[in-house]
Structures are given as C-alpha cells and as structure tokens.
Protein backbone atom coordinates (compact mmCIF):
# COMPACT_ATOMS: atom_id res chain seq x y z
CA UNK A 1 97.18 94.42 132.69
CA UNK A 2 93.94 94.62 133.76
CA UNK A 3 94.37 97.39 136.79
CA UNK A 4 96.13 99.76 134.49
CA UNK A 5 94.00 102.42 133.32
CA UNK A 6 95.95 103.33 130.18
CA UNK A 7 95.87 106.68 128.80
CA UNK A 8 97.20 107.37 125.04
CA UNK A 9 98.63 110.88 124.27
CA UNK A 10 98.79 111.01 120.40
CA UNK A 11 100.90 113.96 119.34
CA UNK A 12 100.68 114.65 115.83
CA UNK A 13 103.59 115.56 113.31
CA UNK A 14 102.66 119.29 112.18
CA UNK A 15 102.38 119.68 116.47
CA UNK A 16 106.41 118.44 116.42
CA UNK A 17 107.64 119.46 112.98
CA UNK A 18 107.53 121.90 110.45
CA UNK A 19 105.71 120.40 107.11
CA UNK A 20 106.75 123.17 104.89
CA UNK A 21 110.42 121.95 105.14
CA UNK A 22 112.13 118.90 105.21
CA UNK A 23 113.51 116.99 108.58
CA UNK A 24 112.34 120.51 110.38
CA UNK A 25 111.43 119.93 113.68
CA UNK A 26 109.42 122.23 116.00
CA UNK A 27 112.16 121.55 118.82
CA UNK A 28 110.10 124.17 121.22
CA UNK A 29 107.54 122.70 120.99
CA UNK A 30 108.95 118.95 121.52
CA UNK A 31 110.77 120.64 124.56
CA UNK A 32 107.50 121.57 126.01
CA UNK A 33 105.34 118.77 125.32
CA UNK A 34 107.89 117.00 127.13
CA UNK A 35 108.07 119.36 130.41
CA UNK A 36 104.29 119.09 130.34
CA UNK A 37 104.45 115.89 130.18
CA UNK A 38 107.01 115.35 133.11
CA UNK A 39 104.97 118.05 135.37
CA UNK A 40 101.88 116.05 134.65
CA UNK A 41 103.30 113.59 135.93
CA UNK A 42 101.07 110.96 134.91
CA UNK A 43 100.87 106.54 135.92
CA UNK A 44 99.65 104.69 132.79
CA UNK A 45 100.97 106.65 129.94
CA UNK A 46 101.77 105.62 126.16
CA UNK A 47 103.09 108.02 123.72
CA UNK A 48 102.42 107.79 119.94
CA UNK A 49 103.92 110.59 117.93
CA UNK A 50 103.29 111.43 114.08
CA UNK A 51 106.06 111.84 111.33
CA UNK A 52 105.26 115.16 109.67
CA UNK A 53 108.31 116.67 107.50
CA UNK A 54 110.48 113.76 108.46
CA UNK A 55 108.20 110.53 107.52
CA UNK A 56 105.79 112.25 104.69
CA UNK A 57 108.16 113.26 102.06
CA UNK A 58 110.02 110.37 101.32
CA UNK A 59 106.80 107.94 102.00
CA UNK A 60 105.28 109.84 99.19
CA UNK A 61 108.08 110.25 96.80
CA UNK A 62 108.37 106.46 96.84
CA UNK A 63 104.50 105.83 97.37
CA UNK A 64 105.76 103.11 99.92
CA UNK A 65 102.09 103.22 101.26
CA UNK A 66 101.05 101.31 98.41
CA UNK A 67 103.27 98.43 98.64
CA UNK A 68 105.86 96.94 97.01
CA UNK A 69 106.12 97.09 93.30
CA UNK A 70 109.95 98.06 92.45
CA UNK A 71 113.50 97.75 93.82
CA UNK A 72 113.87 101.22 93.71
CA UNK A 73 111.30 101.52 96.76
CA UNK A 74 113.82 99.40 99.03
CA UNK A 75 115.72 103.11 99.56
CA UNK A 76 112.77 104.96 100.16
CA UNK A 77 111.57 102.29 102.78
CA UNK A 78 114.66 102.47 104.10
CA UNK A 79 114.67 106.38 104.38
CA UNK A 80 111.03 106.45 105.75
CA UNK A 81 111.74 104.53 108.41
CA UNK A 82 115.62 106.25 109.36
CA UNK A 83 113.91 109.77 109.47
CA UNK A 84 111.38 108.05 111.97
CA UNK A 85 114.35 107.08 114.16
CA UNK A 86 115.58 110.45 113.49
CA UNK A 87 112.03 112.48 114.89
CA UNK A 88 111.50 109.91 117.45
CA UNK A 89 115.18 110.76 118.86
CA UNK A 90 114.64 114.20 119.41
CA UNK A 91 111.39 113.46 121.16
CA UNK A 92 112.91 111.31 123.44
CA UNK A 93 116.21 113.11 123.93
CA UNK A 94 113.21 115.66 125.63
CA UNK A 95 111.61 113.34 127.98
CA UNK A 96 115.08 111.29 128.92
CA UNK A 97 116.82 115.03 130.02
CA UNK A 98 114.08 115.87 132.17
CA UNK A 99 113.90 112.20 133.52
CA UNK A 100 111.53 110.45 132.40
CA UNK A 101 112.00 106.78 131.95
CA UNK A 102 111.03 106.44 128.16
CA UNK A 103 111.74 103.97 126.03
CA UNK A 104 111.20 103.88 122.48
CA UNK A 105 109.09 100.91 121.22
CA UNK A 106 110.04 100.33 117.31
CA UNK A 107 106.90 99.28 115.07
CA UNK A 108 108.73 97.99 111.82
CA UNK A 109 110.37 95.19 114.45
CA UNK A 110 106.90 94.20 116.61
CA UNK A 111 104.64 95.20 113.98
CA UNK A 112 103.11 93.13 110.76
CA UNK A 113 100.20 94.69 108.61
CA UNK A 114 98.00 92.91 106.04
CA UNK A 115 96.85 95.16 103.94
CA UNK A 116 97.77 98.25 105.65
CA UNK A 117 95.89 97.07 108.66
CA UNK A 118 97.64 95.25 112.39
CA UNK A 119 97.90 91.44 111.99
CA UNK A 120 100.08 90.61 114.50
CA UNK A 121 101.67 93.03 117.16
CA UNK A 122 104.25 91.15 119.40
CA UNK A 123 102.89 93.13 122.49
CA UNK A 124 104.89 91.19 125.37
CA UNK A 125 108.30 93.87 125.44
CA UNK A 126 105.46 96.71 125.63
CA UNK A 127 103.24 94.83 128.78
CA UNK A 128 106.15 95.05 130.60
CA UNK A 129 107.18 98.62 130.21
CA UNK A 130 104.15 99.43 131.08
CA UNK A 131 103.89 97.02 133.99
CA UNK A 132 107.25 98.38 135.82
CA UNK A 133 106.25 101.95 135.38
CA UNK A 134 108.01 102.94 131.71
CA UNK A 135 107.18 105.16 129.57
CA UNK A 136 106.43 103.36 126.18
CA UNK A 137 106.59 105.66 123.02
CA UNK A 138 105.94 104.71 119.69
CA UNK A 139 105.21 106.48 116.40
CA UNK A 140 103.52 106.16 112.61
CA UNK A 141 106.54 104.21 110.79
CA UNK A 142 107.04 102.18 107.14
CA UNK A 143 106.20 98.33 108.17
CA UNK A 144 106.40 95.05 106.35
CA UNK A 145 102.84 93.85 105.12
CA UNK A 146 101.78 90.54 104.13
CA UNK A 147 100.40 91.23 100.88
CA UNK A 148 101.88 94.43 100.13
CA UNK A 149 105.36 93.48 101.34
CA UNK A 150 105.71 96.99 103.14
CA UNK A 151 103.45 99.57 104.06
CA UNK A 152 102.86 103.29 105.60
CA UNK A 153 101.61 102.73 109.53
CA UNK A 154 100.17 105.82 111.03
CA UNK A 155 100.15 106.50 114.20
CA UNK A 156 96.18 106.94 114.42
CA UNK A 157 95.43 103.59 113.56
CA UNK A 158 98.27 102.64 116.58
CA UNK A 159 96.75 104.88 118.93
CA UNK A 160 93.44 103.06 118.35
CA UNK A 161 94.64 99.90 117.57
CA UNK A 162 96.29 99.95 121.24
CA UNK A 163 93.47 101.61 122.93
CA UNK A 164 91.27 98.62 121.82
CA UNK A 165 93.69 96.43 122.61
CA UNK A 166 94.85 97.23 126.14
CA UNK A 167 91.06 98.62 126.82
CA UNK A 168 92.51 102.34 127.17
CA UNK A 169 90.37 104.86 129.38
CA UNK A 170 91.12 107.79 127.13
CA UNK A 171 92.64 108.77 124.11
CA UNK A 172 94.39 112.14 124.26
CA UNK A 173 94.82 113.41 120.70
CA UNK A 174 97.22 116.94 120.25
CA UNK A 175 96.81 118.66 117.07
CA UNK A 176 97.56 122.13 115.23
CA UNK A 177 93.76 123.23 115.60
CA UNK A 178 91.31 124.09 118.52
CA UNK A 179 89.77 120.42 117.84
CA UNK A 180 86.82 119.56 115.18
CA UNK A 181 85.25 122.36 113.47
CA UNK A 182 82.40 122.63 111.25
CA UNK A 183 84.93 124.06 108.22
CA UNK A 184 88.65 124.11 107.96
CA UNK A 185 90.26 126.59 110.69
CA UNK A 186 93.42 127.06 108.84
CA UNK A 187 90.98 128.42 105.82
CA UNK A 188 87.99 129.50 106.95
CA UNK A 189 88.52 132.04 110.36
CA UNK A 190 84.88 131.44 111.26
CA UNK A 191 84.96 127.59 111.41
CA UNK A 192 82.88 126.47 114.61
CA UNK A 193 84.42 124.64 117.07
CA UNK A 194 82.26 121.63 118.65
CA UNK A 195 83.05 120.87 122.14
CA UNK A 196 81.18 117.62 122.33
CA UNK A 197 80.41 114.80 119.60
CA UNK A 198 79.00 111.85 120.60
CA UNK A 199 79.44 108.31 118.62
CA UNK A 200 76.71 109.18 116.18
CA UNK A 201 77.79 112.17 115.66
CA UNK A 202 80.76 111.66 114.91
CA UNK A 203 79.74 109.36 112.32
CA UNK A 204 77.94 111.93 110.00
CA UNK A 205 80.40 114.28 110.34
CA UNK A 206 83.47 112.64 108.88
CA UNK A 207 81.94 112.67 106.05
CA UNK A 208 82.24 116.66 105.86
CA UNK A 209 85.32 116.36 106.96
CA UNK A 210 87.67 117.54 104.42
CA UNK A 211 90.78 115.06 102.53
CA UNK A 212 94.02 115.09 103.69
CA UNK A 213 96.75 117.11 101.62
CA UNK A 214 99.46 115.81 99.11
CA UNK A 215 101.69 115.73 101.43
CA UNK A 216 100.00 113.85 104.05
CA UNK A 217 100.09 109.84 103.23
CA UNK A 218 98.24 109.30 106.78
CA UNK A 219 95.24 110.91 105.65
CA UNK A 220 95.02 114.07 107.51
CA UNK A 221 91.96 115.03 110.05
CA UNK A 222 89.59 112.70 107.60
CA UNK A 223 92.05 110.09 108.72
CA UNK A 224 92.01 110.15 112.22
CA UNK A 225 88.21 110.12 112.63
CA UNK A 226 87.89 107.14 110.83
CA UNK A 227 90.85 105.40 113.03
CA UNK A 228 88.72 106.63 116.33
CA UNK A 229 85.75 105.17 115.68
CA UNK A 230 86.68 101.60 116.78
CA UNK A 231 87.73 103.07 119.89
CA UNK A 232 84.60 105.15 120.91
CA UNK A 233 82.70 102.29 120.08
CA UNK A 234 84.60 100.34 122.89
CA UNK A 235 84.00 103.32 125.10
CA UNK A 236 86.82 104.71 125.12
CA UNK A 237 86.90 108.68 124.93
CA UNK A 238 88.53 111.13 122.71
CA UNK A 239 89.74 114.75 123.59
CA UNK A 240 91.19 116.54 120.29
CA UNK A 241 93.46 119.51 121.88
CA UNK A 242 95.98 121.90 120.41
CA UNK A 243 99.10 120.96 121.34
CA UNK A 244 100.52 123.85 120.01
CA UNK A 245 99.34 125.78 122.71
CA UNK A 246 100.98 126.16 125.72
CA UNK A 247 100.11 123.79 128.97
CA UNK A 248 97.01 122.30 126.47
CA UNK A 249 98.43 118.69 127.02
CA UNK A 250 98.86 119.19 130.41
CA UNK A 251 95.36 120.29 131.39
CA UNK A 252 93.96 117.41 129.48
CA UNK A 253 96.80 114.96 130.83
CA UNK A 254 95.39 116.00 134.33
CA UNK A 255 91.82 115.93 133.42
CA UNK A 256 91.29 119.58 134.01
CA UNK A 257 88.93 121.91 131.60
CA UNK A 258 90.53 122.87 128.42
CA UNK A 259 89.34 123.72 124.83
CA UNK A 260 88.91 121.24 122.34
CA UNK A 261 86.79 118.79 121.19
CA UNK A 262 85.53 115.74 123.43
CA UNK A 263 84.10 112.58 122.11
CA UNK A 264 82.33 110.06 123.95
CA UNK A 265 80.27 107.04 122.51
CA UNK A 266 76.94 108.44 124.21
C-alpha cells in the first residue's frame, strides 16, 4: 500500500440530491460527476459520497444518531441504511455505464463505531480493490456502535478517517458553495471566499463557522472542518470545490487551477 498515492473525492449529498424533497436525486449532476470522473481518468481513487434527501430524513425522524433507546428505531435503522443502498445505486449505475470498474464498499458490514467514532474498520476487501486498480466507493451510512448499539456515520469522518489511515495525498472535497467563506454564501451574496487556509487557520475559523441545519444529522460545513483537521495535521491537503459546477471535479481531479478553497497544514 505504500506506493499508492491515494486521492479521496468526497462528494457531498446536496451536490447529488435534492434536500428539499425526499429520495430526490440530482441525477445530472450524478451523470456528470461520473463522466468527469471517467475523463479524469485518475490511478488511486476512492469515492465517498454523502446521503442528503435520502439518508437525512429518516436518520432524523428516528434520531438513530443518538443510539439505541427503542424498538421502534429498528425500522428507521433499517430505512436509513436501504435509502443509502438506494443513492449509492444511482451513483454507481453512472460510473459502471461509462466503465468504470467501481465497486461499492458497504460501511454498516466493515464498519464498527464506539461512540459515533471508527473502532474497527475491516480494511482487507478495500486494500485489494485498490491494489488491482478498482474503484472503491463508499458513503455516510447508519452503523452498529458499541455503546450506542447503532449510530449515524458520515462520510466526512470516512473521508478523513481513510485519509489518515491509508496516508492519502489529497482530499478532494465537492460541495454546493465556491469553498469556505467568511459568511454563509447561500445568505449573505457578499460572503468572501478564501482561497488558502493553512492548519492554524483553519482552526480559528471553525469556530465562525455557522451550525448545520435541522435537517442535516452530519453536521453541515461546521462538521466537515472539524473531521479535516486530523487529516491536515498528517499533511494531507484539502481542496473544497463546487461540484455543482460543471468540469470543477475534474480540474481539481487533474490538479489543474480551479476556484475553491485549499488547505494545507503550513
């Protein structure tokens, strides 16, 4: 594992689906991504996709996040994790029509949290993939926990988690904004964009970062900065793009100049 020089393309749910309706996914977008992804054409790759309108609604209406306190959760556990299956399909369904030799890598079946954090991750089906030139994809999914007895998994503390793990060279994160801003972008038209945070930086500004929504049990932008951290700390950079726009993911697949946000531990 050592030669690979893994890259992580994180594409997040409100980039594939549409979180003002239930099980709607963006499919034009999930077709794109996925000829992007193909033209880019890229050795090394993991995919980790969010849940948006398919994982959120039920996670919440069951508050399966915080563990398991009644039999009535067992459905809504149960539901999480189909409309997972259900998102993740459709994703793949993109990259196996245009070729691309993906495989789908299931985390309630490798995967055991304590406390909402990895414990163990039964990593040996995914060194493989990787090692014969596969296309592993994963996503944020309901999991059993230790001490909870289930949990929500997103897929930024995967994406991390993994980076650490199989010492990643970059962390490609595709969102539904330009990257960090000083304010929120969806509210406030004049929110600056910064181009370049380092470690540090990064740091003090989560904490102006704003709280997820009520319908986001992952914990929104706030979320993912606090997942990165572990990973710029092990060197590993992070470029926040908008995968919403067209040929976005490519560029930054490619390494070529693109608008967003990079972080870098120095």
């Amino acid at each position: 594992m050592s030669k690979i020089k893994l890259t992580i393309l994180k594409i997040g749910g409100s980039v594939i689906t549409d979180k003002n309706g239930e099980f709607t996914a963006r499919m034009e977008n999930i077709r794109r991504l996925a000829k992007e992804i193909k033209e880019a054409n890229l050795k090394d790759l993991f995919v980790v996709h969010g849940g948006g309108s398919f994982g959120h609604p039920s996670a919440q209406q069951y508050a399966i996040k915080d563990g398991f306190k009644e039999e009535s959760q067992k459905i809504g556990f149960a539901e999480t994790h189909y409309a997972m299956t259900m998102l993740n399909g459709l994703f793949m369904d993109a990259l196996i029509w245009r070729k691309i030799p993906a495989v789908s890598i299931t985390p309630s079946s490798c995967i055991i949290t304590k406390k909402g954090r990895i414990q163990h991750f039964e990593e040996t089906t995914l060194k493989m993939l990787l090692n014969m030139g596969f296309l592993p994809v994963t996503y944020g999914d309901a999991v059993f926990d230790m001490e909870l007895g289930f949990t929500i998994l997103s897929g930024d503390q995967l994406v991390s988690y993994i980076a650490t793990k199989f010492n990643a060279e970059r962390i490609i994160m595709g969102v539904d904004v330009d990257g960090l801003c000083d304010d929120d972008p969806k509210i406030e038209k004049n929110a600056k964009l910064y181009s370049h945070l380092t470690l540090e930086e990064l740091k003090t500004f989560k904490d102006k970062l704003g709280k997820p929504s009520a319908c986001d049990v992952t914990g929104g932008m706030f979320g993912k900065m606090l997942e990165l951290i572990p990973a710029v700390e092990k060197g590993i950079s992070v470029t926040i793009v908008n995968a919403t726009k067209a040929n976005y993911i490519y560029k930054a697949l490619k390494g070529e100049k693109v608008e967003g946000t990079l972080i870098e531990k120095e």
